[in-house]
PDB file of N, CA and C in Angstrom:
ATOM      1  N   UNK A   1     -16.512 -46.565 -20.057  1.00  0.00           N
ATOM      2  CA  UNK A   1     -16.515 -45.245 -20.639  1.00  0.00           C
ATOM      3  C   UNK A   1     -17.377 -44.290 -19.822  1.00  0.00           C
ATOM      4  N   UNK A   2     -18.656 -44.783 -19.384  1.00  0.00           N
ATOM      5  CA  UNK A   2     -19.583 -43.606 -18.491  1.00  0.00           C
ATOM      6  C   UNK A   2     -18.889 -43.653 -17.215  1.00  0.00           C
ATOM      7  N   UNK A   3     -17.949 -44.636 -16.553  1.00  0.00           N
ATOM      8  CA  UNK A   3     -17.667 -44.277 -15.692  1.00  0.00           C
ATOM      9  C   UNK A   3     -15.917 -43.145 -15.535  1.00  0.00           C
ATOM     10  N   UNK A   4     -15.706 -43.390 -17.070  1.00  0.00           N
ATOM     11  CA  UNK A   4     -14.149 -42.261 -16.961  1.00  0.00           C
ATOM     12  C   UNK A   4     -15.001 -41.244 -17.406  1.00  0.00           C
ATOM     13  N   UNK A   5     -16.245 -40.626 -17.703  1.00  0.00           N
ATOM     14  CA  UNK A   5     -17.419 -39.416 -17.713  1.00  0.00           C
ATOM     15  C   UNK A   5     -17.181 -38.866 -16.753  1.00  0.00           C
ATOM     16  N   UNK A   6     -17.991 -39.729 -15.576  1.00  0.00           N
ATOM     17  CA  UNK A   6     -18.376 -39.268 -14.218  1.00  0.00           C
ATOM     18  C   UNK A   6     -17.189 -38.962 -13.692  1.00  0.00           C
ATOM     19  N   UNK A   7     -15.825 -39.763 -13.610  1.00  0.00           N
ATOM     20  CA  UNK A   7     -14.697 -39.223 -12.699  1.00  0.00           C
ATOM     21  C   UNK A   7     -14.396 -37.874 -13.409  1.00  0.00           C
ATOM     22  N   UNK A   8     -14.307 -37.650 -14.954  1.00  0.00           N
ATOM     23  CA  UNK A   8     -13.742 -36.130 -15.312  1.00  0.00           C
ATOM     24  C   UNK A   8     -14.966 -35.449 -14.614  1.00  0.00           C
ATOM     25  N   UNK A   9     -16.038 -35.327 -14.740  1.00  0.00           N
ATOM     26  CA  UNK A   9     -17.216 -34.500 -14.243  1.00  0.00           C
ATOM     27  C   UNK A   9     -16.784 -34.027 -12.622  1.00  0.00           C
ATOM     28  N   UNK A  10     -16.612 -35.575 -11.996  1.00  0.00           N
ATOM     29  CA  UNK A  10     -16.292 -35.341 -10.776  1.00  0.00           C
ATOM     30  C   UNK A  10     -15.239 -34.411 -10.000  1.00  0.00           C
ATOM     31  N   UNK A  11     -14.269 -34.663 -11.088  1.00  0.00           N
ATOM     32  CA  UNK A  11     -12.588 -33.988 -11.109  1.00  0.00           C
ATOM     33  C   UNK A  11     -12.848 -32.345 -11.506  1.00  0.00           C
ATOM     34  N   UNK A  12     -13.804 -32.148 -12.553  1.00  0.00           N
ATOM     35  CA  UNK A  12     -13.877 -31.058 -12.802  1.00  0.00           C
ATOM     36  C   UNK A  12     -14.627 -30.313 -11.664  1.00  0.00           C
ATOM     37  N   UNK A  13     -15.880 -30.990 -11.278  1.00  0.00           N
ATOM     38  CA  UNK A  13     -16.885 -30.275 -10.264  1.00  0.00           C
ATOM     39  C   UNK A  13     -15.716 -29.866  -9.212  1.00  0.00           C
ATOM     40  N   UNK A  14     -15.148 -30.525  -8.530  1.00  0.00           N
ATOM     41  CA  UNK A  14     -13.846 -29.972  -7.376  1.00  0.00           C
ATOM     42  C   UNK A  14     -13.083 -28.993  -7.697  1.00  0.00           C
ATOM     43  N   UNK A  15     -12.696 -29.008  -8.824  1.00  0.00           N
ATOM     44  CA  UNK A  15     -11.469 -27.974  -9.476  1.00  0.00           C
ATOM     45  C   UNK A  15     -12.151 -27.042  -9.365  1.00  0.00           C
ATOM     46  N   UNK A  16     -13.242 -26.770  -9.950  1.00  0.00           N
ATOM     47  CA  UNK A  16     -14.289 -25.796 -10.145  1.00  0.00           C
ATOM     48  C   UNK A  16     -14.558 -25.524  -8.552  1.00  0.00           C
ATOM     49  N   UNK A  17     -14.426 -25.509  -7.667  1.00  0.00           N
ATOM     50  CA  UNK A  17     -14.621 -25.531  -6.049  1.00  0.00           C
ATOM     51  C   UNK A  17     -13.559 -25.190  -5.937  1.00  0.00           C
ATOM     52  N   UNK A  18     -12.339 -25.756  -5.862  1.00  0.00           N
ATOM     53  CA  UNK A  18     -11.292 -25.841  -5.165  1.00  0.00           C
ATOM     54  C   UNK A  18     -11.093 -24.138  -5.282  1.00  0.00           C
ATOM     55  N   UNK A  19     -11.000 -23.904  -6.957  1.00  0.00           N
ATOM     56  CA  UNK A  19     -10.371 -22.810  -7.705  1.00  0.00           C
ATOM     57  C   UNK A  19     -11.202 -21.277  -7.088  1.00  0.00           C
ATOM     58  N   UNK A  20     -13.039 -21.673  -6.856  1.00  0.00           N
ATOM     59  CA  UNK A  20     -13.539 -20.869  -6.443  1.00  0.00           C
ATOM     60  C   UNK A  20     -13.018 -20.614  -5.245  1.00  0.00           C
ATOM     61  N   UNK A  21     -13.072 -21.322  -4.217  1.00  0.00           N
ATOM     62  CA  UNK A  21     -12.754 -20.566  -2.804  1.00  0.00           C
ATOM     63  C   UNK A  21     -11.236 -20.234  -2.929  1.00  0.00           C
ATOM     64  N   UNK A  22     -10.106 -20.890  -3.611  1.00  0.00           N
ATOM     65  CA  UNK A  22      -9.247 -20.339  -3.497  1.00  0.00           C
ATOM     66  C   UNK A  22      -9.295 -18.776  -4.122  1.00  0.00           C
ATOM     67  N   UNK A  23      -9.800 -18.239  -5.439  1.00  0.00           N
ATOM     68  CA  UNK A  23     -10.810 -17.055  -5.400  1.00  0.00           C
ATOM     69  C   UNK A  23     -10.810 -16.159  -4.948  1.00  0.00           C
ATOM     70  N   UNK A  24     -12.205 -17.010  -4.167  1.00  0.00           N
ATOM     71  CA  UNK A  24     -12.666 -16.079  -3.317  1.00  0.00           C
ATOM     72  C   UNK A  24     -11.154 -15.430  -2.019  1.00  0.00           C
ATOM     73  N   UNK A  25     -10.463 -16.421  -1.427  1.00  0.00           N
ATOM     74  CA  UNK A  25      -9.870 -15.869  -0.881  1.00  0.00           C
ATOM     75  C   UNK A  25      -8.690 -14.799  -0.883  1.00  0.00           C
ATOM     76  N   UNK A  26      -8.154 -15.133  -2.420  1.00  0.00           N
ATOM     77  CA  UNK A  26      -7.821 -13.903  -3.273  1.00  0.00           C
ATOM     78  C   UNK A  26      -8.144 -12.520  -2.619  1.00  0.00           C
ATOM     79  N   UNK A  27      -9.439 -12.820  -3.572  1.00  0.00           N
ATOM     80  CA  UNK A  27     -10.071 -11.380  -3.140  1.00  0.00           C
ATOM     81  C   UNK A  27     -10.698 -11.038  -2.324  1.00  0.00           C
ATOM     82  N   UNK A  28     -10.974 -11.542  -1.488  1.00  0.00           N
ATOM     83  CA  UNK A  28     -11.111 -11.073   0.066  1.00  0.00           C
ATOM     84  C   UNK A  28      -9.893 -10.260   0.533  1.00  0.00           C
ATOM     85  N   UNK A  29      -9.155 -11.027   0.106  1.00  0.00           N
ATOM     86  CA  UNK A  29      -7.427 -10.210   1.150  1.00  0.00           C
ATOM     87  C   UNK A  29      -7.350  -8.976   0.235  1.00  0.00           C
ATOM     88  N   UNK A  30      -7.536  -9.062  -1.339  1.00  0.00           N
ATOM     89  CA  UNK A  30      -7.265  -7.398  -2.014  1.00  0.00           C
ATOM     90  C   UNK A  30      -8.371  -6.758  -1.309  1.00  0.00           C
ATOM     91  N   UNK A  31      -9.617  -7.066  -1.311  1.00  0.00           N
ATOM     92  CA  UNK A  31     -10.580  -6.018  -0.969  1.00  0.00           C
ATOM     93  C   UNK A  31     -10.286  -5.907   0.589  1.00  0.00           C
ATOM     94  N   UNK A  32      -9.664  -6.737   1.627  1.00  0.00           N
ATOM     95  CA  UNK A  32      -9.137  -6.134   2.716  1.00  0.00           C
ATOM     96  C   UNK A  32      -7.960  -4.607   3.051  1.00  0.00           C
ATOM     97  N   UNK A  33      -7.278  -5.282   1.996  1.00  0.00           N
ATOM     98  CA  UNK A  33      -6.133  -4.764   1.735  1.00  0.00           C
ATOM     99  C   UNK A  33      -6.883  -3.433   1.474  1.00  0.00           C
ATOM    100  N   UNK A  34      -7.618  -3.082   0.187  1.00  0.00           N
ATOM    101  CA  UNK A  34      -8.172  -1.666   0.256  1.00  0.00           C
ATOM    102  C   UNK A  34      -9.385  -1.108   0.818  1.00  0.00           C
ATOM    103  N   UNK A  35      -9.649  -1.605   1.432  1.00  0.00           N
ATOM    104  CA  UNK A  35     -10.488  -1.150   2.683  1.00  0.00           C
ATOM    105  C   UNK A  35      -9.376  -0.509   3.540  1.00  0.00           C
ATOM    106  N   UNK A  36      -8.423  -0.795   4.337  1.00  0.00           N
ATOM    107  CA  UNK A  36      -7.703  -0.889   5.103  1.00  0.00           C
ATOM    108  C   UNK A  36      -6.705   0.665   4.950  1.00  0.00           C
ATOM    109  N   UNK A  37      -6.264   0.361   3.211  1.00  0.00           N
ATOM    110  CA  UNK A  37      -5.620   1.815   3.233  1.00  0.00           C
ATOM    111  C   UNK A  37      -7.129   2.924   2.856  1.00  0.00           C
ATOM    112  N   UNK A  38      -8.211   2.580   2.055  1.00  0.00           N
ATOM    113  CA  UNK A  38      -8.687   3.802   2.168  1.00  0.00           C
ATOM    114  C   UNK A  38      -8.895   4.005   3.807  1.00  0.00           C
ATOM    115  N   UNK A  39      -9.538   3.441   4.668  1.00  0.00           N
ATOM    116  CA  UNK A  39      -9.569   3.598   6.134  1.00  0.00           C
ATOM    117  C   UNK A  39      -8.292   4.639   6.629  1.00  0.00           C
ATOM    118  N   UNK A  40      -7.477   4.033   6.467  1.00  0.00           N
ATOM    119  CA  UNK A  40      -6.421   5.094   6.711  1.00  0.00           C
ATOM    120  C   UNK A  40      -5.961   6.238   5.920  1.00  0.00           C
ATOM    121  N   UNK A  41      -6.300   6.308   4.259  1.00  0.00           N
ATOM    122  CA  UNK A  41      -6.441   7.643   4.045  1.00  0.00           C
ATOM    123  C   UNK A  41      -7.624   8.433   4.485  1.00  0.00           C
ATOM    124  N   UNK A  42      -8.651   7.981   4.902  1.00  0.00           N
ATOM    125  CA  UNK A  42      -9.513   8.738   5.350  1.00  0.00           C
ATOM    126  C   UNK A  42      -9.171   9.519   7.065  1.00  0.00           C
ATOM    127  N   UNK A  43      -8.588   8.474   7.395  1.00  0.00           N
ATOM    128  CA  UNK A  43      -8.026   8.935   8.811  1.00  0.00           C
ATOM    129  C   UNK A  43      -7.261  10.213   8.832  1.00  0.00           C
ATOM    130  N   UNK A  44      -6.410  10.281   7.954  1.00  0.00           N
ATOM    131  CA  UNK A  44      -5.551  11.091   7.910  1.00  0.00           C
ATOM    132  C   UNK A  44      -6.206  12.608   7.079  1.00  0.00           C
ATOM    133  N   UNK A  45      -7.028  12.090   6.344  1.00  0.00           N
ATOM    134  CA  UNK A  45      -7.746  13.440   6.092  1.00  0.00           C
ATOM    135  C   UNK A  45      -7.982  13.910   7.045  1.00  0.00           C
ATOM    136  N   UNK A  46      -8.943  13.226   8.031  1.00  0.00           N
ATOM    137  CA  UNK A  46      -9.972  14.090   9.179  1.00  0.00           C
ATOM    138  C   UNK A  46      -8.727  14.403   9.856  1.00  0.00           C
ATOM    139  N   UNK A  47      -7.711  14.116  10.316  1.00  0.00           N
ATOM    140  CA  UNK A  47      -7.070  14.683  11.098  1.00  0.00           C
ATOM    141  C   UNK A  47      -6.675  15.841  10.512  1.00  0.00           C
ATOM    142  N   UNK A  48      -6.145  16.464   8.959  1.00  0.00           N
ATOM    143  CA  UNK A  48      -5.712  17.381   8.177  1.00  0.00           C
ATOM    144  C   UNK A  48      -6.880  18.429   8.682  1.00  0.00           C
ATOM    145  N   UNK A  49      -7.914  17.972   7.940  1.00  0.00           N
ATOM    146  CA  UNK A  49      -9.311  18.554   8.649  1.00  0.00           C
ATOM    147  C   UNK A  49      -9.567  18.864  10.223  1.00  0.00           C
ATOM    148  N   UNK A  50      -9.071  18.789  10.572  1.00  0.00           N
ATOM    149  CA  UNK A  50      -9.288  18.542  12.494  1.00  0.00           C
ATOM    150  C   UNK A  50      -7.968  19.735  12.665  1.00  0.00           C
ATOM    151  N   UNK A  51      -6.370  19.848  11.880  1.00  0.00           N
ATOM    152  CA  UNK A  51      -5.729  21.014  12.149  1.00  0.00           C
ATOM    153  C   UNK A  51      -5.997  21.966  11.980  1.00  0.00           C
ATOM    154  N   UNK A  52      -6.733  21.988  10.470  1.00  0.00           N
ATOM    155  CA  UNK A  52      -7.210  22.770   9.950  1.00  0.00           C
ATOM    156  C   UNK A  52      -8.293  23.948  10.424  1.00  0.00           C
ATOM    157  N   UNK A  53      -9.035  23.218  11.078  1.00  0.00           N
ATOM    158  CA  UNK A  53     -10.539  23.495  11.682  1.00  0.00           C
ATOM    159  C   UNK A  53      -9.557  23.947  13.139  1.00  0.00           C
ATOM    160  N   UNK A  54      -8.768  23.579  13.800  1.00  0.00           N
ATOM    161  CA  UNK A  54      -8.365  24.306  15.121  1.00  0.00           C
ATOM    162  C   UNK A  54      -7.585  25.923  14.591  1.00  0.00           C
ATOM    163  N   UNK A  55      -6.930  25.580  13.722  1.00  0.00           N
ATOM    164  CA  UNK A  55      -6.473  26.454  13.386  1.00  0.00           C
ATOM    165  C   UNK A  55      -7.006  28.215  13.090  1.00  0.00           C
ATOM    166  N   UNK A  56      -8.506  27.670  12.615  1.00  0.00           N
ATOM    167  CA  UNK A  56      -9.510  28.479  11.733  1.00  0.00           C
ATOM    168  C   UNK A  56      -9.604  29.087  13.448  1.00  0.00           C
ATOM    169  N   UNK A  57     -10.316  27.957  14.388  1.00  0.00           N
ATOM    170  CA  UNK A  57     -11.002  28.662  15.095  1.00  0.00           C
ATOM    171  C   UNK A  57     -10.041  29.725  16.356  1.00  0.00           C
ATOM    172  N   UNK A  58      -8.585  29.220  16.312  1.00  0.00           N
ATOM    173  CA  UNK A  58      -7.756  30.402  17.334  1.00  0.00           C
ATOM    174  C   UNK A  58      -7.374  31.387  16.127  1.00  0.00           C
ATOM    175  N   UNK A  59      -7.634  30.640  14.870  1.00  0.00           N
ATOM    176  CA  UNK A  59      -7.483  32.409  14.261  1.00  0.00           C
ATOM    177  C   UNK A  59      -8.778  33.197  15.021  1.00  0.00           C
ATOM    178  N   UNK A  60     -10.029  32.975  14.662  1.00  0.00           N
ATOM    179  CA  UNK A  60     -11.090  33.233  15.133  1.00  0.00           C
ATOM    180  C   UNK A  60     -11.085  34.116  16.112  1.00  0.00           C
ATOM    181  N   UNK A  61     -10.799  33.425  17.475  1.00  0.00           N
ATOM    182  CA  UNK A  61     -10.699  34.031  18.454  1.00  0.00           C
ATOM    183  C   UNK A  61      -9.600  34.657  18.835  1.00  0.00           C
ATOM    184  N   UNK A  62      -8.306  34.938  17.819  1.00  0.00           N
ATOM    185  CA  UNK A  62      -7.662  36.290  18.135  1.00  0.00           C
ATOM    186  C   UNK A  62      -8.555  37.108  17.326  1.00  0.00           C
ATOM    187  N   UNK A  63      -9.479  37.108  16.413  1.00  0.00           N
ATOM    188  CA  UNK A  63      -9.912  38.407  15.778  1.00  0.00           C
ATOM    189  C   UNK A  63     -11.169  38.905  16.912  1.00  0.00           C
ATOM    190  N   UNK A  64     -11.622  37.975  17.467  1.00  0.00           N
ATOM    191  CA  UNK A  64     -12.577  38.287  17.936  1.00  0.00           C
ATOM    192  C   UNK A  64     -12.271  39.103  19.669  1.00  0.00           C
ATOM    193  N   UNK A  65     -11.318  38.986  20.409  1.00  0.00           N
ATOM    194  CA  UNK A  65     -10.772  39.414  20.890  1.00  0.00           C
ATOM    195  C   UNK A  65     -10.045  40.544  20.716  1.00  0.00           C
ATOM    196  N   UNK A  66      -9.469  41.143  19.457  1.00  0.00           N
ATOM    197  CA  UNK A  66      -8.782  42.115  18.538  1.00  0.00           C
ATOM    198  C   UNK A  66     -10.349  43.422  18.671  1.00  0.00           C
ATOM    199  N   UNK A  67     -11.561  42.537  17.812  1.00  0.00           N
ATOM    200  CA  UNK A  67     -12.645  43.112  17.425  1.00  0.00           C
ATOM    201  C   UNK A  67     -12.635  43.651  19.187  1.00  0.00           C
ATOM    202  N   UNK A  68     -13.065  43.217  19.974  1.00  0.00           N
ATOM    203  CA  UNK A  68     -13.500  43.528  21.106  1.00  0.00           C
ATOM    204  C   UNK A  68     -12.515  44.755  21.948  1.00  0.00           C
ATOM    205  N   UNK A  69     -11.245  44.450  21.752  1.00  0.00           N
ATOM    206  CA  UNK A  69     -10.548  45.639  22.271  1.00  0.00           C
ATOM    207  C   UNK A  69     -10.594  46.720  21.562  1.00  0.00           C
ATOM    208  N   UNK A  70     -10.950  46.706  20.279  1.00  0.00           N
ATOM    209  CA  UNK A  70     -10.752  47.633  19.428  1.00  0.00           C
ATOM    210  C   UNK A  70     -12.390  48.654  19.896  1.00  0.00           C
ATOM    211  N   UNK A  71     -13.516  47.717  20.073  1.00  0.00           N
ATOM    212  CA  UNK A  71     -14.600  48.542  20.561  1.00  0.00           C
ATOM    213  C   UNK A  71     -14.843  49.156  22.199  1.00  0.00           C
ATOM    214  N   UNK A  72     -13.767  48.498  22.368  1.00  0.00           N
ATOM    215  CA  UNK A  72     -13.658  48.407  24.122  1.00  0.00           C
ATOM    216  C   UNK A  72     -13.222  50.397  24.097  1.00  0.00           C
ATOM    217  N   UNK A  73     -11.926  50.528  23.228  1.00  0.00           N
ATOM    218  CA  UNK A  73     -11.035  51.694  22.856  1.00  0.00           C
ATOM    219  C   UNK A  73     -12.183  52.811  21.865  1.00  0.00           C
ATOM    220  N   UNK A  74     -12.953  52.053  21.622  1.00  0.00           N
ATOM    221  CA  UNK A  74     -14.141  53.200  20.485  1.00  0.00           C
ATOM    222  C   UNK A  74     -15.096  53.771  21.895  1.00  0.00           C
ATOM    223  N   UNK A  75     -15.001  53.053  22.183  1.00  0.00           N
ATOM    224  CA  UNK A  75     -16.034  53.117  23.883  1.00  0.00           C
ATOM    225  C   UNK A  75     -15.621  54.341  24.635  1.00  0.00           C
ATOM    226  N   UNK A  76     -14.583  53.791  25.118  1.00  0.00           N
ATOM    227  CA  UNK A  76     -13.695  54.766  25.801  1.00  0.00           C
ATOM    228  C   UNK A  76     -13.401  56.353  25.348  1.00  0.00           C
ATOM    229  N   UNK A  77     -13.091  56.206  24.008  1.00  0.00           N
ATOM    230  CA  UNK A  77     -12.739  57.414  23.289  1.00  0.00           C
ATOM    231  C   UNK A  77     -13.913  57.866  23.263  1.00  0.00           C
ATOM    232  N   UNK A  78     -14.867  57.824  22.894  1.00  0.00           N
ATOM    233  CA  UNK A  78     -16.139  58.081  22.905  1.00  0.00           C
ATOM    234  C   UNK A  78     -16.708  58.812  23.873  1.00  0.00           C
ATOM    235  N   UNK A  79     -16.604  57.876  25.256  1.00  0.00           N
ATOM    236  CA  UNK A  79     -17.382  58.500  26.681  1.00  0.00           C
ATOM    237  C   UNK A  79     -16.059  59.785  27.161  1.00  0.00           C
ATOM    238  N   UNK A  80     -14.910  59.688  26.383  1.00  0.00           N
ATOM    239  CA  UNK A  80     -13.989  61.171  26.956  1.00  0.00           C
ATOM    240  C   UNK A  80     -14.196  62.198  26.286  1.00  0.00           C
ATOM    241  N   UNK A  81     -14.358  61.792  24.793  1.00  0.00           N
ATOM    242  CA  UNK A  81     -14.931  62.709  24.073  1.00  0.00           C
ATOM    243  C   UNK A  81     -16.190  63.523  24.404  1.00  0.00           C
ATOM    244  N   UNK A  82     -17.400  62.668  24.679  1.00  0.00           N
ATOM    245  CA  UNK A  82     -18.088  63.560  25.622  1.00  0.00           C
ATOM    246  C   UNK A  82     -18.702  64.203  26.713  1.00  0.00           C
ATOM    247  N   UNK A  83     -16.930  63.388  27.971  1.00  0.00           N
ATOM    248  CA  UNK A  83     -16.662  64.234  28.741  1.00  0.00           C
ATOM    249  C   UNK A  83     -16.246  65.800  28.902  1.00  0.00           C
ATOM    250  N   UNK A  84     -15.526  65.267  27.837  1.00  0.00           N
ATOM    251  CA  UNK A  84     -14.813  67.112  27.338  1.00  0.00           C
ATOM    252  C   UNK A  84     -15.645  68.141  26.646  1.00  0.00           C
ATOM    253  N   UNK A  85     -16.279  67.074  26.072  1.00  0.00           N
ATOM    254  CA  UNK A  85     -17.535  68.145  25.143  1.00  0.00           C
ATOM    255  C   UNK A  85     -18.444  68.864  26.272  1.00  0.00           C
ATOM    256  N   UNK A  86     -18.919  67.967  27.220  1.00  0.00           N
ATOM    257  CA  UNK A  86     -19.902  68.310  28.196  1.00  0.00           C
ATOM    258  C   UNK A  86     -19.482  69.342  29.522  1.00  0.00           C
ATOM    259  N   UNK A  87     -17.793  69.097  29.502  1.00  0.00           N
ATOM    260  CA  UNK A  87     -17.634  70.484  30.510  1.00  0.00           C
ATOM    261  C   UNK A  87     -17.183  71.643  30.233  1.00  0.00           C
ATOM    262  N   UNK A  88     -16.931  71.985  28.594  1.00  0.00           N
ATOM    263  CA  UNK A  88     -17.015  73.194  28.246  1.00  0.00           C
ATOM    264  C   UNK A  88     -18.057  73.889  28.035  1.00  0.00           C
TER     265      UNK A  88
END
């Protein structure tokens, strides 16, 4: 009798092993698995972010170029204006 004890004990202690690492390997592969797609939704953000951000900045620099001709032309008008003022 103590020895059909020890074999269930024994039988159980393994199962109890077997069942854990099989488990564990379970969930290793889900928590791979979502690692893997957040990784790649994150990827794909920064790139959204990365069009986004190019986008901003050649808007940017047509305004800033726009801004600049526009003072380039305030300039100009300016120094004729008081060319004309100055030779009457």
């Amino acid at each position: 009798m103590s020895e059909s004890i020890v074999i269930a004990l024994v039988e159980m202690v393994i199962g109890l092993l077997v069942e854990g690492i099989i488990l564990s390997f379970v969930f290793n592969a889900i928590s791979n698995t979502a690692n893997e797609k957040q990784q790649r939704s994150l990827k794909a953000e920064m790139n959204n972010i990365e069009v986004q951000n190019k986008f901003i900045y050649e808007q940017l620099q047509i305004e800033i170029r726009e801004a600049k001709h526009e003072i380039i032309s305030q300039i100009k008008e300016s120094a004729a204006a008081n060319k004309k003022g100055g030779n009457n």
